[in-house]
C-alpha atoms as a PDB file:
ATOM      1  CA  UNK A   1    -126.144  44.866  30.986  1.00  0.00           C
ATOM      2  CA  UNK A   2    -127.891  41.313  30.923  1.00  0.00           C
ATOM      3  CA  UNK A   3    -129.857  40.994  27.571  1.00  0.00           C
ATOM      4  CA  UNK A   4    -133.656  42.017  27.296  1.00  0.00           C
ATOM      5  CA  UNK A   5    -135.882  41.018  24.378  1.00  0.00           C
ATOM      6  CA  UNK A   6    -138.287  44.302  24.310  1.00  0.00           C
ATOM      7  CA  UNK A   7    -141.021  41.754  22.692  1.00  0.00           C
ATOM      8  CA  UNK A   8    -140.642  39.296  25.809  1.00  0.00           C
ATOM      9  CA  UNK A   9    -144.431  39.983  27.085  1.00  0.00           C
ATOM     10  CA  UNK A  10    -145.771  39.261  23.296  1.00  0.00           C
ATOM     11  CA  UNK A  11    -143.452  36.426  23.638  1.00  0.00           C
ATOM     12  CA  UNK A  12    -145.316  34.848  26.703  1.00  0.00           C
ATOM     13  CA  UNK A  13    -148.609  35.612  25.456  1.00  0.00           C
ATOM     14  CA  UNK A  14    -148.012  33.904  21.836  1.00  0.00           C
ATOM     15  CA  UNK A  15    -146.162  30.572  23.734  1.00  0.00           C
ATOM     16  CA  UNK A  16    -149.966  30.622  25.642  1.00  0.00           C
ATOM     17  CA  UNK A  17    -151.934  31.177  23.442  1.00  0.00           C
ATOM     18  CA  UNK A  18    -150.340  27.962  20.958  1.00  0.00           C
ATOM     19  CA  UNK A  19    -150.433  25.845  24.818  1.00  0.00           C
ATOM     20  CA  UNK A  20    -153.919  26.679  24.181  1.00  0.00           C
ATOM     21  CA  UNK A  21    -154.752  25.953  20.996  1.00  0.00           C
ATOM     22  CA  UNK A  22    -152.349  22.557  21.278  1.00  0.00           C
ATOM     23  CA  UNK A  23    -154.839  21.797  24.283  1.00  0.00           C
ATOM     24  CA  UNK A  24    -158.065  21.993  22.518  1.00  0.00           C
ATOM     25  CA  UNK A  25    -156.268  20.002  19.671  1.00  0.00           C
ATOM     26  CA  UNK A  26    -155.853  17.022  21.865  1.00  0.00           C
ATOM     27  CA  UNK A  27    -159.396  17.331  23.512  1.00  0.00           C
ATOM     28  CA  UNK A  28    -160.777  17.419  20.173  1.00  0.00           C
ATOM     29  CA  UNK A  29    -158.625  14.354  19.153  1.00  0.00           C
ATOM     30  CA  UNK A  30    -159.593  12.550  22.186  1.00  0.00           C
ATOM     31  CA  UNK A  31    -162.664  12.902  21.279  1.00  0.00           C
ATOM     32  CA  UNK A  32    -162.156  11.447  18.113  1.00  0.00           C
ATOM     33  CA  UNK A  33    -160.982   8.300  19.648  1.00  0.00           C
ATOM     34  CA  UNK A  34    -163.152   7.952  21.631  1.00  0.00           C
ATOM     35  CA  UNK A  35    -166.307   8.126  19.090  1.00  0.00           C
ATOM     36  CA  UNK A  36    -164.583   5.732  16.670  1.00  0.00           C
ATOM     37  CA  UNK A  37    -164.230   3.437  19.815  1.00  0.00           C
ATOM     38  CA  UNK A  38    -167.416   3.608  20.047  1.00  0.00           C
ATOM     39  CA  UNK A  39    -168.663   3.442  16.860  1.00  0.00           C
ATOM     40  CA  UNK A  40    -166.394  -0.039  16.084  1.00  0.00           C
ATOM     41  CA  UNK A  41    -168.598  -1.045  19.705  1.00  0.00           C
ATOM     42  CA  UNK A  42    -171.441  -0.432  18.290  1.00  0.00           C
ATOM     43  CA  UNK A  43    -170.693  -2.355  14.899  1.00  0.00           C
ATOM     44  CA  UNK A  44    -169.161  -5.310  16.602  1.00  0.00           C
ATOM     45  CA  UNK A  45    -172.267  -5.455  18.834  1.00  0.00           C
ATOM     46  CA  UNK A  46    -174.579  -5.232  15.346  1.00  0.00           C
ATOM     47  CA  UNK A  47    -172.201  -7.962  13.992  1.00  0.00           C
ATOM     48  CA  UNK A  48    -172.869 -10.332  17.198  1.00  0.00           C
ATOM     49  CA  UNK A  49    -176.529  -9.620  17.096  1.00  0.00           C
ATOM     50  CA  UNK A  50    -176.842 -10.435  13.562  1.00  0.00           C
ATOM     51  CA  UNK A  51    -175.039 -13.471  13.687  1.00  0.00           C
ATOM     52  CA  UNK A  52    -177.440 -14.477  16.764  1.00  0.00           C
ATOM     53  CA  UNK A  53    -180.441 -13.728  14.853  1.00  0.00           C
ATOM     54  CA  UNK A  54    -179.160 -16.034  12.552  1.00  0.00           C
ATOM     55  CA  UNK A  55    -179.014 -18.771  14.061  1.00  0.00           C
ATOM     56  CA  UNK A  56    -182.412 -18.554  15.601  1.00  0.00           C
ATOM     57  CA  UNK A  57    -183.810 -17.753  12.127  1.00  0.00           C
ATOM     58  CA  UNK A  58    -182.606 -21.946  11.366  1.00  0.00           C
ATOM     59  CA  UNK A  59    -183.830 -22.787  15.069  1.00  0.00           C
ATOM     60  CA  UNK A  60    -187.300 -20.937  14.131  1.00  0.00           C
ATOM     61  CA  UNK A  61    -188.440 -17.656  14.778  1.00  0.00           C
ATOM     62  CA  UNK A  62    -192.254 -15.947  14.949  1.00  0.00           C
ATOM     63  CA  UNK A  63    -193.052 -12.859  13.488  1.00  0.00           C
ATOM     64  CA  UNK A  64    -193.270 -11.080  16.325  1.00  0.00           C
ATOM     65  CA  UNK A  65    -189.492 -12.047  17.207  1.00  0.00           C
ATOM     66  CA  UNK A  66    -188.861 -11.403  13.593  1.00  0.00           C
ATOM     67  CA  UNK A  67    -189.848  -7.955  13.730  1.00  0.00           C
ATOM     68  CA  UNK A  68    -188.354  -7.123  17.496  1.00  0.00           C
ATOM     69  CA  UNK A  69    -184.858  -8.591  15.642  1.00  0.00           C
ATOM     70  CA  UNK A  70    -185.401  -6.040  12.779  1.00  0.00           C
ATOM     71  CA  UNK A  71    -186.323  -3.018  15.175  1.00  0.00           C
ATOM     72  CA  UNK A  72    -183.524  -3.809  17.063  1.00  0.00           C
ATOM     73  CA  UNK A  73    -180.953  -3.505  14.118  1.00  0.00           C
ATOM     74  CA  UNK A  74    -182.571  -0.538  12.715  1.00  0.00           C
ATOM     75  CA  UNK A  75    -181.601   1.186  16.067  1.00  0.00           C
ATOM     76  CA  UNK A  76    -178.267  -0.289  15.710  1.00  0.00           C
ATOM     77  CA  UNK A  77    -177.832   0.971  12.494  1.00  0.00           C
ATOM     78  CA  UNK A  78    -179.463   4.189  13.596  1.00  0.00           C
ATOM     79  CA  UNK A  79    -176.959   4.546  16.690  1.00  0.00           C
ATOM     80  CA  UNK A  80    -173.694   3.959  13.608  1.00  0.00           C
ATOM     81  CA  UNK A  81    -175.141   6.852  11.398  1.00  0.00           C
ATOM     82  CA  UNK A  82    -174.870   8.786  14.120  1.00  0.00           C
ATOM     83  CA  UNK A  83    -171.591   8.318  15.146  1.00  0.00           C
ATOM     84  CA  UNK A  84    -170.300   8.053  12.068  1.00  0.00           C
ATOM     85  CA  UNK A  85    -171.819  11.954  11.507  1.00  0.00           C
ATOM     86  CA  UNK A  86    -170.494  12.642  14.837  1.00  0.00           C
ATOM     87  CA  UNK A  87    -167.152  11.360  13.883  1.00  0.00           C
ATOM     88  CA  UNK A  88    -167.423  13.007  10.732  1.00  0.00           C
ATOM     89  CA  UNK A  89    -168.333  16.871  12.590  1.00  0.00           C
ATOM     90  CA  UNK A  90    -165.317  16.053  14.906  1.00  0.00           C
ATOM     91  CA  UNK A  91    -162.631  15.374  12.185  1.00  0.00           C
ATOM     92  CA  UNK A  92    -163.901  18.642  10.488  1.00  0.00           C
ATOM     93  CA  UNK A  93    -163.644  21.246  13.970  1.00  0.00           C
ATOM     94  CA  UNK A  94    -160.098  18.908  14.286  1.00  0.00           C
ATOM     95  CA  UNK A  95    -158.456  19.920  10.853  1.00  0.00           C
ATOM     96  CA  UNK A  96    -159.822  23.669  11.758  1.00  0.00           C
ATOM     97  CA  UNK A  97    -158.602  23.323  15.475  1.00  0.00           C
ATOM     98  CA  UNK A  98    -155.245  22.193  13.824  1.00  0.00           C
ATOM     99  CA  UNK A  99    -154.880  24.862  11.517  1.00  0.00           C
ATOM    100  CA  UNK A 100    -155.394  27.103  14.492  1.00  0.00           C
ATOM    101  CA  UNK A 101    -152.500  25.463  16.087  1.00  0.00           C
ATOM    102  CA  UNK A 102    -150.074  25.316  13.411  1.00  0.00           C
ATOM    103  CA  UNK A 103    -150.517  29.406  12.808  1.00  0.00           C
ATOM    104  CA  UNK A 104    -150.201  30.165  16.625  1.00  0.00           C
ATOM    105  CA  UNK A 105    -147.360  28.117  16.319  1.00  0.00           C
ATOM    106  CA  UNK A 106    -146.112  29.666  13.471  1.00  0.00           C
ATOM    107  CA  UNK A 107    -146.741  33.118  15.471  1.00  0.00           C
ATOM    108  CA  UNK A 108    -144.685  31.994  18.420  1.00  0.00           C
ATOM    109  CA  UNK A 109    -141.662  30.725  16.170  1.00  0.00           C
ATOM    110  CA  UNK A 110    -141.567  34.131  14.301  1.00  0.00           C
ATOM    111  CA  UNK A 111    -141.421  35.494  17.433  1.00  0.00           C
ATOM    112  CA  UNK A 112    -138.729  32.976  18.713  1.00  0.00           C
ATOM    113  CA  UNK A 113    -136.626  33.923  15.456  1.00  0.00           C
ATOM    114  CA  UNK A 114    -136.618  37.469  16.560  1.00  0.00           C
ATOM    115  CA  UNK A 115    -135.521  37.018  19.709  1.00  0.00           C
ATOM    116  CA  UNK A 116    -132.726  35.202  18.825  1.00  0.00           C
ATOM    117  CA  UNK A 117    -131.462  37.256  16.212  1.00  0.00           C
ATOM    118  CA  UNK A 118    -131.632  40.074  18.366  1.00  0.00           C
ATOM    119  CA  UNK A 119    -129.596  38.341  21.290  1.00  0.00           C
ATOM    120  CA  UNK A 120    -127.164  36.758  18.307  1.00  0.00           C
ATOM    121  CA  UNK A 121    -126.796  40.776  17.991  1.00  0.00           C
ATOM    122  CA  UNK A 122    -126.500  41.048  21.355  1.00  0.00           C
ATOM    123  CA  UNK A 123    -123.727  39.057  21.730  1.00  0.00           C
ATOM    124  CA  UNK A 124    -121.805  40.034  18.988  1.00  0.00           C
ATOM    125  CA  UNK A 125    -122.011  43.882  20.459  1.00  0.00           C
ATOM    126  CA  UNK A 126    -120.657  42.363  23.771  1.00  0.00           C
ATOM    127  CA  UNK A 127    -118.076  40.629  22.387  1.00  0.00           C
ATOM    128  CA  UNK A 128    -117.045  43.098  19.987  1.00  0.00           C
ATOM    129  CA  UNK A 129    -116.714  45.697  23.382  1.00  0.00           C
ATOM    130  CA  UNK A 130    -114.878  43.140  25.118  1.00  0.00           C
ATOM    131  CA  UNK A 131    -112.562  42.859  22.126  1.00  0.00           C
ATOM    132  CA  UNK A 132    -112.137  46.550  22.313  1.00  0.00           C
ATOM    133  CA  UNK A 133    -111.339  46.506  26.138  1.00  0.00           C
ATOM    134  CA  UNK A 134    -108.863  44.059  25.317  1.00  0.00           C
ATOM    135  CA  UNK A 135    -107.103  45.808  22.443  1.00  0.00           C
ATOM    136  CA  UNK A 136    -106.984  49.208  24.737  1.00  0.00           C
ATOM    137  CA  UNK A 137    -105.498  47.234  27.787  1.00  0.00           C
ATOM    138  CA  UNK A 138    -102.814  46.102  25.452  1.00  0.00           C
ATOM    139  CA  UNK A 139    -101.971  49.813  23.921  1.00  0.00           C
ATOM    140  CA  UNK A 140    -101.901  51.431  27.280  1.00  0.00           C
ATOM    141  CA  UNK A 141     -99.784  48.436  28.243  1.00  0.00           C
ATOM    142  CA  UNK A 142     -97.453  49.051  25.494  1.00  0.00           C
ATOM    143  CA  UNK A 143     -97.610  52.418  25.914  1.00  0.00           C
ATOM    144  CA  UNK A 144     -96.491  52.647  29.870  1.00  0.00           C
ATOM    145  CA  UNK A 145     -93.693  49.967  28.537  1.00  0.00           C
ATOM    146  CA  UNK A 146     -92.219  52.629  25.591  1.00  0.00           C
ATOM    147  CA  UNK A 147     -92.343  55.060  28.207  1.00  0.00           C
ATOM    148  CA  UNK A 148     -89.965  53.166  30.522  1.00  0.00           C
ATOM    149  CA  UNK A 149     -87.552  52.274  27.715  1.00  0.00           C
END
């Protein structure tokens, strides 16, 4: 009789359910990435815009350039808050999504634990018959040979 674990379908659905949960983990990490990419973009392009405003500040500027220069880096500095919120929102719904993971993981290895101590048991009741097969093939052996003596 092969070995069945009676909590095999609970099994399956906890394994899923952490795939799951691991899944949205890395989307939400991706995501991550990919707004502190784009928020060191966004500074480096602030950086190289500043430092080219600079020099036409010593070449000589009007006002009016003056004030499209200082338009433009409010809306670069505008565009940085907001990622850096953004960012900020995502690392928040990632420590949640992660504590999510780590108890559906912690689900499926309880789970895991079971099973194996219950086919540990398993085995041990299988070997402890086969022990007993063995012990009764040797008395009837010894038997049918005191017989013939």
């Amino acid at each position: 009789m092969p070995f069945q674990f009676s909590l095999q379908a609970v099994l399956r659905c906890r394994e899923s359910f952490e795939q799951r949960e691991r899944q949205r983990l890395q989307m939400i990490t991706r995501e991550v990435v990919k707004s502190k990419q784009q928020r060191e973009e966004a500074t480096r392009d602030r950086v190289k815009a500043l430092a080219e405003t600079q020099k036409k500040l010593h070449q000589g500027m009007t006002a009016v350039e003056m004030q499209y220069e200082l338009a433009c880096d409010s809306a670069r500095i505008r565009k940085i808050t907001t990622l850096d919120e953004h960012i900020a929102k995502l690392e928040d719904l990632r420590q949640r999504q992660l504590e999510m993971f780590r108890k559906a993981q912690q689900q499926r290895k309880i789970l895991e634990n079971l099973r194996e101590r219950q086919f540990a048991a398993y085995q041990l009741i299988l070997a402890r018959r086969e022990q007993q097969q063995m012990d009764d093939r040797f008395l009837i052996t010894r038997a049918v040979q005191a017989s013939r003596q």
